[in-house]
Protein backbone atom coordinates (compact mmCIF):
# COMPACT_ATOMS: atom_id res chain seq x y z
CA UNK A 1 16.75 -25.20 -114.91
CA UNK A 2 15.58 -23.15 -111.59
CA UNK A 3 17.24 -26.04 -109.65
CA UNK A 4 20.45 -26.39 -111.22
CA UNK A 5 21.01 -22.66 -110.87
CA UNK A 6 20.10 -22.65 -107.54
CA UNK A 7 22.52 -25.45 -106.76
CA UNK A 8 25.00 -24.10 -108.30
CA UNK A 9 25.15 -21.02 -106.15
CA UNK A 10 26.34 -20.09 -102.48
CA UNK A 11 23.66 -19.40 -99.86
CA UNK A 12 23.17 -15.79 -100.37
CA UNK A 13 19.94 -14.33 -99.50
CA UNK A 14 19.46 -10.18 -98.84
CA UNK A 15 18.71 -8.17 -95.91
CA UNK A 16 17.68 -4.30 -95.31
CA UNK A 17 16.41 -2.36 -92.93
CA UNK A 18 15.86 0.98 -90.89
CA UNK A 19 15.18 2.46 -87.22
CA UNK A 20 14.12 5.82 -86.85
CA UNK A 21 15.67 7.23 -83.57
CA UNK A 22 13.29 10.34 -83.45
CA UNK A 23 10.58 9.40 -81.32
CA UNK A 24 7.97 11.52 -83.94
CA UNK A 25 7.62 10.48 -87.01
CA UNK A 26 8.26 7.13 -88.97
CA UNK A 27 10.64 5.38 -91.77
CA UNK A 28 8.98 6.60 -94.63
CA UNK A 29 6.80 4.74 -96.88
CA UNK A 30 8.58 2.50 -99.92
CA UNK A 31 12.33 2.73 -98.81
CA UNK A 32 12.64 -0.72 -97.28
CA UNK A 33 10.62 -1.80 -100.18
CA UNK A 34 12.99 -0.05 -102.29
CA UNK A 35 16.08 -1.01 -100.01
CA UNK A 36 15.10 -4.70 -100.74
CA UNK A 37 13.59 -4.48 -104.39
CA UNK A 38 18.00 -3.55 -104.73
CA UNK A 39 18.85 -6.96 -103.60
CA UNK A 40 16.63 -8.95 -105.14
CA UNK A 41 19.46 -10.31 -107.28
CA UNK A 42 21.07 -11.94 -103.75
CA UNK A 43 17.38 -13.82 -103.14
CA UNK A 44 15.20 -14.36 -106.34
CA UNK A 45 12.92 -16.49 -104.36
CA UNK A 46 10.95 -14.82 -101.81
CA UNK A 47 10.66 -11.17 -100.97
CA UNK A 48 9.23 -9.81 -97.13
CA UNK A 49 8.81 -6.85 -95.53
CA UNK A 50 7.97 -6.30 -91.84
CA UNK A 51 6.95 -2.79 -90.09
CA UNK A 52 6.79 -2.59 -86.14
CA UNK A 53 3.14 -1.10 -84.69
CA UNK A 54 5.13 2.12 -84.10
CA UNK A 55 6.83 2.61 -87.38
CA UNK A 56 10.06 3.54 -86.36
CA UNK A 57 11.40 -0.31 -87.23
CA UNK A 58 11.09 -1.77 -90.50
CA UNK A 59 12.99 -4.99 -91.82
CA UNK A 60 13.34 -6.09 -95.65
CA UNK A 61 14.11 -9.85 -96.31
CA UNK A 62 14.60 -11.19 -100.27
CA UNK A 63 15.50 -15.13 -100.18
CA UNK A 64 17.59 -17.58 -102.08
CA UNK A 65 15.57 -20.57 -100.87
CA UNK A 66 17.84 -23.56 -99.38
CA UNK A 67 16.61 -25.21 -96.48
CA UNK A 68 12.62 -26.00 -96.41
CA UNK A 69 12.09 -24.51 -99.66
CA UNK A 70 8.33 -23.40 -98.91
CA UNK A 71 8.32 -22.81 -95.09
CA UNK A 72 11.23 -20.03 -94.47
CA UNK A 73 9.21 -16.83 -95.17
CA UNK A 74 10.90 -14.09 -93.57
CA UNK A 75 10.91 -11.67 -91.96
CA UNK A 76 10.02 -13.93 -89.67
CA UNK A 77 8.16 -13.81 -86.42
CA UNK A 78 8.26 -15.70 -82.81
CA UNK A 79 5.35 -17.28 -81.47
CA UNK A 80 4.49 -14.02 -80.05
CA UNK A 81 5.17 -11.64 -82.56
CA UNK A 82 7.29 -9.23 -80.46
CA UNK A 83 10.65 -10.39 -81.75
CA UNK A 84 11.19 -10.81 -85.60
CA UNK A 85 14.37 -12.22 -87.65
CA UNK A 86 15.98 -11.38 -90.99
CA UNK A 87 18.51 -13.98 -92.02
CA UNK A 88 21.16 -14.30 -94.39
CA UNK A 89 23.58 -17.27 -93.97
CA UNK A 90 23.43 -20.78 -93.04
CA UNK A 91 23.44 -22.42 -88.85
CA UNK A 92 25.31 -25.89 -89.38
CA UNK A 93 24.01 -27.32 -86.66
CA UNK A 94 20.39 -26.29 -86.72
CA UNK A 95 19.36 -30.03 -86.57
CA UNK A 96 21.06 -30.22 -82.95
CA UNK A 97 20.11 -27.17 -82.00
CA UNK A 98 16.65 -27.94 -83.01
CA UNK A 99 16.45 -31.58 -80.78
CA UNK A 100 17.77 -29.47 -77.35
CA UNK A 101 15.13 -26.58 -77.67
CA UNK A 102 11.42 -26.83 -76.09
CA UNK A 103 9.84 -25.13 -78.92
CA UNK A 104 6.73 -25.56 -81.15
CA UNK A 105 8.38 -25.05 -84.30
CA UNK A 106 6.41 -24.75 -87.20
CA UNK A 107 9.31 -24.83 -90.03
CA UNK A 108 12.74 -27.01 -90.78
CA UNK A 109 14.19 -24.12 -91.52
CA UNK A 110 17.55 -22.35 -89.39
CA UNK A 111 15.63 -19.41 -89.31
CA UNK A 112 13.04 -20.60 -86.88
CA UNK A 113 15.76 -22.22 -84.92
CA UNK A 114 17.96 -18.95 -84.34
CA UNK A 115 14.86 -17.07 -83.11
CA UNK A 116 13.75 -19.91 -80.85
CA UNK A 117 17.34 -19.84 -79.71
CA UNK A 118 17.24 -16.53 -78.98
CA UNK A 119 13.88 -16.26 -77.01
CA UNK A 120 14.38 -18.95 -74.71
CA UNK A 121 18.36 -18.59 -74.03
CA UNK A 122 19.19 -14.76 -74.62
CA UNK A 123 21.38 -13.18 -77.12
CA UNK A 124 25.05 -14.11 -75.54
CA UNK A 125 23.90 -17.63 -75.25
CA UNK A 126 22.92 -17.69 -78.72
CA UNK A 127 25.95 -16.64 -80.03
CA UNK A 128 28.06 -18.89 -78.02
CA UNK A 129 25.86 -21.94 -80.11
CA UNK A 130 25.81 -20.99 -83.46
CA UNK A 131 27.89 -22.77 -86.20
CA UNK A 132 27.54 -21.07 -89.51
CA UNK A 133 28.12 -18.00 -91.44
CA UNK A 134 25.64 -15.52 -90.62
CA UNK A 135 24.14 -12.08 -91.08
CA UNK A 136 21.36 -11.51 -88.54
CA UNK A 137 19.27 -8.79 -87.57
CA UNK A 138 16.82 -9.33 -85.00
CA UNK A 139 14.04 -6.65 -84.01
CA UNK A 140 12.70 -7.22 -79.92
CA UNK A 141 10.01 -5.04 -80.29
CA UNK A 142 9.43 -6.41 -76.30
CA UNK A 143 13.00 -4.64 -75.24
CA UNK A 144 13.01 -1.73 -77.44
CA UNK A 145 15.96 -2.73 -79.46
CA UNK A 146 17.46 -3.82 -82.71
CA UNK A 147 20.41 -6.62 -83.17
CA UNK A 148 22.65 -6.58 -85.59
CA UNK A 149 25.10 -9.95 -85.35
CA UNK A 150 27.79 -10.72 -87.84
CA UNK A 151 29.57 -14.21 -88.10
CA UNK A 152 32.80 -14.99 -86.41
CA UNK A 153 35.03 -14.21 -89.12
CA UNK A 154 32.91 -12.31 -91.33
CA UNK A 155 32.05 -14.24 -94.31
CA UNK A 156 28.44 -12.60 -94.87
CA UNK A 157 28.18 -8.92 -95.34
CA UNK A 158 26.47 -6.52 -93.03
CA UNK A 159 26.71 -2.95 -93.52
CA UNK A 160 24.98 -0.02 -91.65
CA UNK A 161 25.56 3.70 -91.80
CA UNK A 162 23.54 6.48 -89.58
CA UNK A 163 22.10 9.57 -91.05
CA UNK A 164 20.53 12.03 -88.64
CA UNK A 165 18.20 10.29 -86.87
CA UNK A 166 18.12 7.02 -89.11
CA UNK A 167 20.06 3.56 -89.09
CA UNK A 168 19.93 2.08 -92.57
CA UNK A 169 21.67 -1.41 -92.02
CA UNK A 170 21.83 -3.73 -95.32
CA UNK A 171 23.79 -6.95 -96.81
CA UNK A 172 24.92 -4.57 -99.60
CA UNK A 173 25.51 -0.43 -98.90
CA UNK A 174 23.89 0.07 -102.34
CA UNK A 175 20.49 -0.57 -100.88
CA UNK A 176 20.91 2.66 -98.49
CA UNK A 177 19.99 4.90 -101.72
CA UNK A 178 16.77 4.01 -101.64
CA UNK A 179 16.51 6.30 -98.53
CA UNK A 180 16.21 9.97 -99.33
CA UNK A 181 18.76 11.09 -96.31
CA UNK A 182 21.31 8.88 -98.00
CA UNK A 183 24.19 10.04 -100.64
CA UNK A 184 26.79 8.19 -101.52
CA UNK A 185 30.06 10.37 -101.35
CA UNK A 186 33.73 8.51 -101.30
CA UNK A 187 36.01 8.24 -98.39
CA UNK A 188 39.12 9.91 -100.00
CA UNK A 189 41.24 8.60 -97.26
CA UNK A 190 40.51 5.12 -98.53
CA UNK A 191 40.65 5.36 -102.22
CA UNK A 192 44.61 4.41 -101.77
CA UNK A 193 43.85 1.58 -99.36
CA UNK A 194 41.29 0.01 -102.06
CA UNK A 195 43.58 0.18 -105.12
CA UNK A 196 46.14 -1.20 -103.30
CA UNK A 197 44.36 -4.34 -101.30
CA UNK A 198 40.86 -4.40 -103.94
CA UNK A 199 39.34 -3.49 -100.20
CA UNK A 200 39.11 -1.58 -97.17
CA UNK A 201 40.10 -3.37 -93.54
CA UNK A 202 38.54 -2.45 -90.53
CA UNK A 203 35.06 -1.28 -89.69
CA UNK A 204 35.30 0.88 -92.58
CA UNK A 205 34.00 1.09 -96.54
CA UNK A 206 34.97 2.82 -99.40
CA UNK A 207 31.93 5.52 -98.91
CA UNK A 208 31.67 8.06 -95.85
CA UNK A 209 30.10 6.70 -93.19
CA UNK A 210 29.05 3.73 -94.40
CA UNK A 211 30.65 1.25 -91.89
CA UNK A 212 30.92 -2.65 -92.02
CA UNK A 213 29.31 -4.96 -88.93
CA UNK A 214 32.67 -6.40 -88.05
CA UNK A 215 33.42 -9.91 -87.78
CA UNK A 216 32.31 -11.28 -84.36
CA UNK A 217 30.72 -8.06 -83.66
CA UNK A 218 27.08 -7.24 -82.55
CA UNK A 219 25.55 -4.14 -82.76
CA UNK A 220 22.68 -3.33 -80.37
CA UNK A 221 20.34 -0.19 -81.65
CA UNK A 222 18.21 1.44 -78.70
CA UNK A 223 15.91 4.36 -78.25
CA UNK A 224 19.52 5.77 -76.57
CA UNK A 225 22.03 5.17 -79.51
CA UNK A 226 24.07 1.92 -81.47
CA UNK A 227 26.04 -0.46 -79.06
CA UNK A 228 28.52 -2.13 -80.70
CA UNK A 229 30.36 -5.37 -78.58
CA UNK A 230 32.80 -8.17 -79.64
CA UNK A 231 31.41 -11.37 -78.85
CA UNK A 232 34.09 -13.77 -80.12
CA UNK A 233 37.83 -13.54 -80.89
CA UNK A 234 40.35 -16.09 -81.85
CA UNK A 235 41.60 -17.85 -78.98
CA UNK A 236 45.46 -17.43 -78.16
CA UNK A 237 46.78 -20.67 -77.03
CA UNK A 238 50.11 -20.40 -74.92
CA UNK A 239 50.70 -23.73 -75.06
CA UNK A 240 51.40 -25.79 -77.38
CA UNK A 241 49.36 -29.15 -78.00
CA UNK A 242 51.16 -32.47 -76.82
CA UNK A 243 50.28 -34.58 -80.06
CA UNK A 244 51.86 -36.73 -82.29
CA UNK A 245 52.28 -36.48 -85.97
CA UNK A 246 49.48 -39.37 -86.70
CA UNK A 247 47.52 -37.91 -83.68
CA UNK A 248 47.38 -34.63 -85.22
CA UNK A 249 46.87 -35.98 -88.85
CA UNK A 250 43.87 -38.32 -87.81
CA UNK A 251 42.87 -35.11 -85.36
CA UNK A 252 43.16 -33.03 -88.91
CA UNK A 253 40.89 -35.31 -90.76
CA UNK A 254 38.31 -35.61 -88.60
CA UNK A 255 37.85 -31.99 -87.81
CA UNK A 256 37.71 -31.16 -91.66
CA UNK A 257 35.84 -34.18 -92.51
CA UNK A 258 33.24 -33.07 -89.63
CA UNK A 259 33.38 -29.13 -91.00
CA UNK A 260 33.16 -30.52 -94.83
CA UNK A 261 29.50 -33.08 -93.99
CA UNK A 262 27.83 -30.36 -91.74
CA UNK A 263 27.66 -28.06 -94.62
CA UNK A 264 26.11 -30.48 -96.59
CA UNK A 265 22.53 -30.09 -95.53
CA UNK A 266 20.28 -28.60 -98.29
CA UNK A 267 16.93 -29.32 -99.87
CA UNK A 268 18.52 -28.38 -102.90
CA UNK A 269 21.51 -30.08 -105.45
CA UNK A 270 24.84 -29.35 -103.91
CA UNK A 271 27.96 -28.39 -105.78
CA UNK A 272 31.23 -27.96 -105.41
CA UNK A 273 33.23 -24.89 -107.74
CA UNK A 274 37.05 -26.33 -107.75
CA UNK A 275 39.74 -23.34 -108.48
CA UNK A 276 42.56 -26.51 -109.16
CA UNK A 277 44.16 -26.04 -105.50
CA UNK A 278 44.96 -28.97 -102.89
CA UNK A 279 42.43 -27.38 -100.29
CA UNK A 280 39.17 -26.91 -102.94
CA UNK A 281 40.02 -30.92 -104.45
CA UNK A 282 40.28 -32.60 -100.60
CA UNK A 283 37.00 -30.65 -99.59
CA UNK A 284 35.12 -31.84 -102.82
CA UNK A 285 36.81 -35.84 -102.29
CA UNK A 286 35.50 -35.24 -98.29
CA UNK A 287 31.62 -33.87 -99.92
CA UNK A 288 31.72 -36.77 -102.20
CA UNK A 289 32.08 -39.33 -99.49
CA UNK A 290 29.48 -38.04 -97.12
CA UNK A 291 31.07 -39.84 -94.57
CA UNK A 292 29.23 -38.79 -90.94
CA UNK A 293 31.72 -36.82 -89.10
């Protein structure tokens, strides 16, 4: 029963976490365990916690368990232990990205492949060779610094919101009550926004101060303050492609056909939920045929 209702689900798995700025003191004992406890409903099958040496980082990690079912612990560390990930998302092309990389891997899961990625090529480069949707938050305890990376166009959640001299960052801004400087008090310049649309464009949320990670955004949290940087946008093509109406059919097909059989990898059932549309019955026909791209 565990398996079909696993199956039957998106991957969804929950992140927290905190940096304390102030370079006395600590993040205080039981909020990222309470900060993750919050989302255990996103990740019923594993729950991690990881505190830096210095106690001014701490990451929470709960885990809906898709890809290598028993080796995908996190938060998870590198080789070293000075740079540590917590994951929510899928990387299509972790098998490829895998085969190029000169690393002792000791998982199958995407997890250990971002990090690798990330060690041996550097952030930007990492970036530039992900395929997925992603919520990341990486901890380089060697530079000093925090990463907070959301997908290109935002389909996993990252929130963060700073209060004095803390950075809560979570998948959902619920979790941030679990930290005694946090209170959640409503934006009253959005409340009109939210009835309108059912939610709130931009950076912003619904509660003060409590701001989203936007899509192809990183932020970068230092002993000096949050960074925040676009790393992708969608290109603008001035010209228009010379094709033909079979090219760009056949050109169609195989681009969806590819998107539809990369997201098939899982070491768990796979499902498709139809809503009765065109686009939701060609993607399940496409799943079904598990054609190679």
């Amino acid at each position: 029963e565990r398996q079909d209702q696993r199956s039957a689900c998106v991957t969804m798995c929950g992140i927290a976490g905190v940096y304390h700025f102030a370079r006395s003191g600590s993040v205080p004992d039981g909020v990222v365990a309470g900060m993750t406890d919050a989302l255990m409903h996103r990740g019923p099958d594993d729950r991690g916690l990881y505190r830096t040496e210095s106690g001014r980082v701490e990451l929470g990690h709960t885990r809906l368990s898709i890809i290598d079912l028993g080796g995908g612990h996190q938060p998870m560390a590198g080789p070293r232990r000075d740079t540590w990930i917590t994951f929510n998302g899928e990387i299509y092309n972790h098998a490829e990205l895998r085969a190029e990389l000169d690393a002792p891997f000791r998982t199958s899961s995407d997890t250990e492949v971002i990090l690798a990625l990330y060690e041996r090529r550097g952030l930007e480069a990492m970036l530039e060779r992900l395929e997925g949707m992603f919520a990341i938050v990486i901890a380089d305890t060697r530079r000093g610094a925090v990463h907070l990376l959301r997908d290109r166009v935002g389909i996993k959640p990252l929130y963060w919101a700073r209060r004095g001299s803390t950075v809560l960052f979570a998948s959902e801004a619920m979790s941030f009550l679990a930290h005694p400087a946090f209170s959640a008090e409503i934006d009253p310049s959005h409340v009109d926004e939210l009835l309108a649309f059912r939610y709130v464009a931009g950076e912003a949320s619904l509660l003060e101060g409590v701001l989203h990670v936007q899509p192809g955004h990183r932020l970068t949290i230092t002993p000096d303050g949050v960074r925040e940087a676009r790393y992708w946008s969608i290109p603008d093509y001035p010209e228009k492609l010379r094709l033909s109406r079979e090219e760009a059919v056949d050109r169609l097909g195989h681009l969806l056909n590819r998107s539809v059989q990369s997201q098939l990898r899982s070491d768990v059932n796979v499902g498709c939920q139809l809503s009765g549309g065109v686009d939701s019955s060609l993607v399940t026909v496409l799943a079904g045929s598990r054609q190679p791209g």
